[in-house]
N, C-alpha and C. Protein backbone atom coordinates (compact mmCIF):
# COMPACT_ATOMS: atom_id res chain seq x y z
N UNK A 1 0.82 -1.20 0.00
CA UNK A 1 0.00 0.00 0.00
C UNK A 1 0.86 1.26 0.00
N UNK A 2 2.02 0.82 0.72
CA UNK A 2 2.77 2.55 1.18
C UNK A 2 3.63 2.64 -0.66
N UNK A 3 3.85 1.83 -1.24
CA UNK A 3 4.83 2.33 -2.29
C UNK A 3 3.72 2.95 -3.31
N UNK A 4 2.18 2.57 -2.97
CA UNK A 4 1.38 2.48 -4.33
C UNK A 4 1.00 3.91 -4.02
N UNK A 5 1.07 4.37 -3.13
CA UNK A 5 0.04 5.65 -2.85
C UNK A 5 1.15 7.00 -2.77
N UNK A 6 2.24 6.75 -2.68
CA UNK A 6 3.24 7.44 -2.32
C UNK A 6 3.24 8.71 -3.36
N UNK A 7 2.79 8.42 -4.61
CA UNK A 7 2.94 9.73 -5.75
C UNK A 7 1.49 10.50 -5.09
N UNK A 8 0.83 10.13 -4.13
CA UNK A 8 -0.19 10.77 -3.83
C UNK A 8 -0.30 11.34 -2.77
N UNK A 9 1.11 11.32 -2.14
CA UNK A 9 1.84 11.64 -1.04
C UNK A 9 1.50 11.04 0.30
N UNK A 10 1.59 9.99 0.01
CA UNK A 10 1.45 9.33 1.41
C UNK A 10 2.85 9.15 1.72
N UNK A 11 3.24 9.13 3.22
CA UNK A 11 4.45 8.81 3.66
C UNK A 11 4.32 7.78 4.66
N UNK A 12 4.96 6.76 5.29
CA UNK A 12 5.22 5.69 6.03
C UNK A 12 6.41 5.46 6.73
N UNK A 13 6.60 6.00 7.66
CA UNK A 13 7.89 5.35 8.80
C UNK A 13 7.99 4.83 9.47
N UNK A 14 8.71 3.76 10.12
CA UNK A 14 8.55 3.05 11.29
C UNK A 14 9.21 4.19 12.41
N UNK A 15 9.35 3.87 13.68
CA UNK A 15 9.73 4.74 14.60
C UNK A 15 10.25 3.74 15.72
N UNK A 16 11.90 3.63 15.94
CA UNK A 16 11.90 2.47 16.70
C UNK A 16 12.16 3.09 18.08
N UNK A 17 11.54 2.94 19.30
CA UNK A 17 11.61 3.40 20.27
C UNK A 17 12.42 2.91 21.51
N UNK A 18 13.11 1.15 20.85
CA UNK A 18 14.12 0.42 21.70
C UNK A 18 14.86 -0.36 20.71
N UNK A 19 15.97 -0.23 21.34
CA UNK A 19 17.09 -1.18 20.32
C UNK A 19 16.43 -2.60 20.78
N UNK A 20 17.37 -4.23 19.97
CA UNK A 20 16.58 -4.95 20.62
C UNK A 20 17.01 -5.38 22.48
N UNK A 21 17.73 -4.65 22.93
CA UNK A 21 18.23 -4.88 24.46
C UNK A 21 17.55 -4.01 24.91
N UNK A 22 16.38 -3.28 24.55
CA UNK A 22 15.58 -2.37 25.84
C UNK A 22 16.16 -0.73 25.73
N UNK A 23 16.83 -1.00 25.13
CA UNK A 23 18.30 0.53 25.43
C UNK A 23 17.66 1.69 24.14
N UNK A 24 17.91 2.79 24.57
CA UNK A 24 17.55 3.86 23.51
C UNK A 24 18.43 3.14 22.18
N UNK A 25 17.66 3.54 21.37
CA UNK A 25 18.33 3.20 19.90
C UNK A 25 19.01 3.80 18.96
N UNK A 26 19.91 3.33 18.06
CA UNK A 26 20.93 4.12 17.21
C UNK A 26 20.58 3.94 16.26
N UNK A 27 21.28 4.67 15.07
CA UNK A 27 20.74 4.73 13.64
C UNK A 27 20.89 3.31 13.08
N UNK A 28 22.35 3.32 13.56
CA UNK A 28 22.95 1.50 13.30
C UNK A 28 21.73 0.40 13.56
N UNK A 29 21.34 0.18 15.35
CA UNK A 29 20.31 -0.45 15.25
C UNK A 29 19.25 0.05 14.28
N UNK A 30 18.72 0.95 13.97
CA UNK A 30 17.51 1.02 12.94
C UNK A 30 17.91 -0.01 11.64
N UNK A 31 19.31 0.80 10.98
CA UNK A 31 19.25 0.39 9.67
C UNK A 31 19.59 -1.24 9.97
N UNK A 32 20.31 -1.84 11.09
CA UNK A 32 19.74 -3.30 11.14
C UNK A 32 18.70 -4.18 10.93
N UNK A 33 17.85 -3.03 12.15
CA UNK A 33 16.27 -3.81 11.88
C UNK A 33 15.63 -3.96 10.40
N UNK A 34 15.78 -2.44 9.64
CA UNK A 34 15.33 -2.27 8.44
C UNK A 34 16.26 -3.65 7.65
N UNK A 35 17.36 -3.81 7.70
CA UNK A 35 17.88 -4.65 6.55
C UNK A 35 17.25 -6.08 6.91
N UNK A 36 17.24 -6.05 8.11
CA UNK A 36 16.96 -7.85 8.60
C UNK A 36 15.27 -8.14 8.09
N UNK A 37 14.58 -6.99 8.03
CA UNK A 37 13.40 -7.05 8.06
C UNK A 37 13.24 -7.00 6.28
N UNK A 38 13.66 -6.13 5.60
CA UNK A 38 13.91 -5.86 4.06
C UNK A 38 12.95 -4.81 3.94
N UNK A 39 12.51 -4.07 5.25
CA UNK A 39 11.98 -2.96 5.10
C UNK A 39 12.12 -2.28 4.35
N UNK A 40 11.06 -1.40 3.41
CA UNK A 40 11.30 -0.52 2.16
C UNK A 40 10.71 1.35 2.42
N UNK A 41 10.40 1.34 3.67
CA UNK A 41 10.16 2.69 4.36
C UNK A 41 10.96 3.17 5.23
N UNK A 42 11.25 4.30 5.71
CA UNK A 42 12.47 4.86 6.17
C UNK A 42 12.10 4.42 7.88
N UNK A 43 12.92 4.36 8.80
CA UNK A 43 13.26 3.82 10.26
C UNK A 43 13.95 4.65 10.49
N UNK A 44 13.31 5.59 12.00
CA UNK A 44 14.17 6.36 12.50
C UNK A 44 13.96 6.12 14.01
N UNK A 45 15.28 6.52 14.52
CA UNK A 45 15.19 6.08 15.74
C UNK A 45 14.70 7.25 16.88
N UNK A 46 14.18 6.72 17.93
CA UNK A 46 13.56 7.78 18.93
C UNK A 46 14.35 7.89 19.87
N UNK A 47 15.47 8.31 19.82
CA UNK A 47 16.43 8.61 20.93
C UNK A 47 15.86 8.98 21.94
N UNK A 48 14.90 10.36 22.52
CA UNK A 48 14.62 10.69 23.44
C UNK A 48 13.76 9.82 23.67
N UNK A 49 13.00 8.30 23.53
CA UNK A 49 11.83 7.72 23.72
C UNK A 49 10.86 8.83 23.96
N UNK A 50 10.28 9.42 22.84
CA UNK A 50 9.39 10.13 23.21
C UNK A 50 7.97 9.49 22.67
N UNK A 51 8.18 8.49 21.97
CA UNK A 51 7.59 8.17 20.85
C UNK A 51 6.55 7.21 22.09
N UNK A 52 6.43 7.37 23.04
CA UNK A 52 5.81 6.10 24.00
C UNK A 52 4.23 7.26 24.77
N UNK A 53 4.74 8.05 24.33
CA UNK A 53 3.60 9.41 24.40
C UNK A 53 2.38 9.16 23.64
N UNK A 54 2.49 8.56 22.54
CA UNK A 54 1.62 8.38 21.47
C UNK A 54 1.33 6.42 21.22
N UNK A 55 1.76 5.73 22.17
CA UNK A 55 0.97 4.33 22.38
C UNK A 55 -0.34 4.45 23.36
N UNK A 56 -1.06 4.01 22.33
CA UNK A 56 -2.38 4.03 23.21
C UNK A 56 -2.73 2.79 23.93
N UNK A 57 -2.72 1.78 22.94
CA UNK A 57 -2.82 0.18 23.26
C UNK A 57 -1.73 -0.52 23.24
N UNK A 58 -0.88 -0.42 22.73
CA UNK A 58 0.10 -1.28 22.36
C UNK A 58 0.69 -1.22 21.19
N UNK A 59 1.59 -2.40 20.97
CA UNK A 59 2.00 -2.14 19.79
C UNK A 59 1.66 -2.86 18.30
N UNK A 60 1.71 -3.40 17.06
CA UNK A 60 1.87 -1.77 16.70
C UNK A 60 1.02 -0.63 16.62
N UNK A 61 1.67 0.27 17.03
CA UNK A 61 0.38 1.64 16.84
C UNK A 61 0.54 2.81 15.54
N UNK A 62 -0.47 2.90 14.88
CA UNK A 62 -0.39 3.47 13.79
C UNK A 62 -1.25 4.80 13.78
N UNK A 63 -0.17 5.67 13.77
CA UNK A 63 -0.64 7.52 14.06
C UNK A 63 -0.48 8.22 12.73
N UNK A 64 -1.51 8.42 12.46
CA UNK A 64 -2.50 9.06 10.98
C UNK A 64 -2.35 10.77 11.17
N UNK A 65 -1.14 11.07 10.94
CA UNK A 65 -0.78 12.74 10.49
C UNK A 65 -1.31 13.17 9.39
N UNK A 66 -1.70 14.60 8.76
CA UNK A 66 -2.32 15.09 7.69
C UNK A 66 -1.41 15.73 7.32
N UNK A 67 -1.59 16.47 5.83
CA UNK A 67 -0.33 17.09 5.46
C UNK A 67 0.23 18.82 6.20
N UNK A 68 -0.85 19.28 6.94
CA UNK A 68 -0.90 19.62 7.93
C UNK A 68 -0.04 19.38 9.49
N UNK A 69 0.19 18.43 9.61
CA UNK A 69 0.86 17.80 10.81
C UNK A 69 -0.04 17.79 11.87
N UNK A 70 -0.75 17.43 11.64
CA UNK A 70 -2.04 17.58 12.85
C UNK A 70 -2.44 15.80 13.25
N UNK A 71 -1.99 15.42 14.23
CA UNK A 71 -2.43 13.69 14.25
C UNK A 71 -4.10 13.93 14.24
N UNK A 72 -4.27 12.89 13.08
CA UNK A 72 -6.13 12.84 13.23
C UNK A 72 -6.77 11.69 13.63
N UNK A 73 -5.48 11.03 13.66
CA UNK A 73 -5.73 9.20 14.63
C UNK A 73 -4.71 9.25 14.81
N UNK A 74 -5.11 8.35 16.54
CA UNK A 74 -3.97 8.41 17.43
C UNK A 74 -3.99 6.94 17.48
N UNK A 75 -4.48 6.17 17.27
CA UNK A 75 -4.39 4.82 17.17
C UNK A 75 -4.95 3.80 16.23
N UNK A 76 -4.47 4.16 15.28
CA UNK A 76 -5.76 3.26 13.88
C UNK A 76 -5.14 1.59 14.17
N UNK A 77 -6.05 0.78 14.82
CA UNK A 77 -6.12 -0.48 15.19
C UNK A 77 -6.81 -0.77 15.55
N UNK A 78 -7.66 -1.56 14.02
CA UNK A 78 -6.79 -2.39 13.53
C UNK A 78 -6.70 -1.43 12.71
N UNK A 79 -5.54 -1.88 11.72
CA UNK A 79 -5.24 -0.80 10.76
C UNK A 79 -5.95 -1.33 9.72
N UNK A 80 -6.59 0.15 9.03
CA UNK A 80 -7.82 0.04 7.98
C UNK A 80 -7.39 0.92 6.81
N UNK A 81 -6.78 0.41 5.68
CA UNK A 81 -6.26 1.09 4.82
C UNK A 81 -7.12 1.54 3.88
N UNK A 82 -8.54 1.73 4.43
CA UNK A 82 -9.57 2.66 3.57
C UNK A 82 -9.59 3.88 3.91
N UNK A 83 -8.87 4.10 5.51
CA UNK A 83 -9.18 5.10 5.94
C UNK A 83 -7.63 6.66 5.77
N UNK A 84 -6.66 5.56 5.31
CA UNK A 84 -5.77 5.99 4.90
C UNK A 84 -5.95 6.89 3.70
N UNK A 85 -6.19 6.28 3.45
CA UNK A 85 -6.90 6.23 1.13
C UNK A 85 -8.17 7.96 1.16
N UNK A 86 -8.46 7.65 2.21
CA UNK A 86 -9.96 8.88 2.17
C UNK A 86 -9.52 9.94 2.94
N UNK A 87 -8.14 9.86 3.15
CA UNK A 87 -7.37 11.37 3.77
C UNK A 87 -6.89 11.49 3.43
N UNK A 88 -6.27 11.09 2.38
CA UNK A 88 -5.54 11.79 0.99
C UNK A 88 -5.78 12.43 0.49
C-alpha cells in the first residue's frame, strides 16, 4: 500500500523506540532492523523515547498525520487502509 500511494503523497515510517536490548536506539540499530526485516520505508530512531507518548494500546500503533501535521488518529487499530486512502 505505502509504495502504491506514495505519488499521492502518502508517507510511512517506522519509529523504533528500543534497540533490541531495551536501550535507547541508534541509527545503526535502525538500519539493522530495516535490513533484517527488508523494510522498504524509512526507520528512524527515537532517541529521546518520546515516541511512548503516542501508544495508546500497544503495539503496533499506527498515528494518521495530515499534510498539515495535525495527528487525526492516534491509534488506527486495527489498521484500515480505507481510511488511509480517504485522507488523501
Amino acid at each position: 500500500m505505502w509504495n502504491q500511494l506514495e505519488d499521492q503523497g502518502l508517507a510511512y515510517l517506522a519509529v523504533m523506540l528500543e534497540d533490541d536490548g531495551g536501550k535507547k536506539p541508534s541509527e545503526e540499530a535502525c538500519a539493522r532492523w530495516a535490513s533484517d526485516l527488508d523494510l522498504t520505508h524509512a526507520v528512524v530512531a527515537d532517541e529521546e523515547q518520546q515516541g511512548y507518548d503516542f501508544i495508546v494500546s500497544g503495539f503496533p500503533t499506527f498515528v494518521v498525520i495530515d499534510r498539515e501535521m495535525v495527528i487525526i488518529e492516534d491509534d488506527l487499530w486495527p489498521f484500515d487502509p480505507s481510511f488511509v486512502e480517504d485522507e488523501l
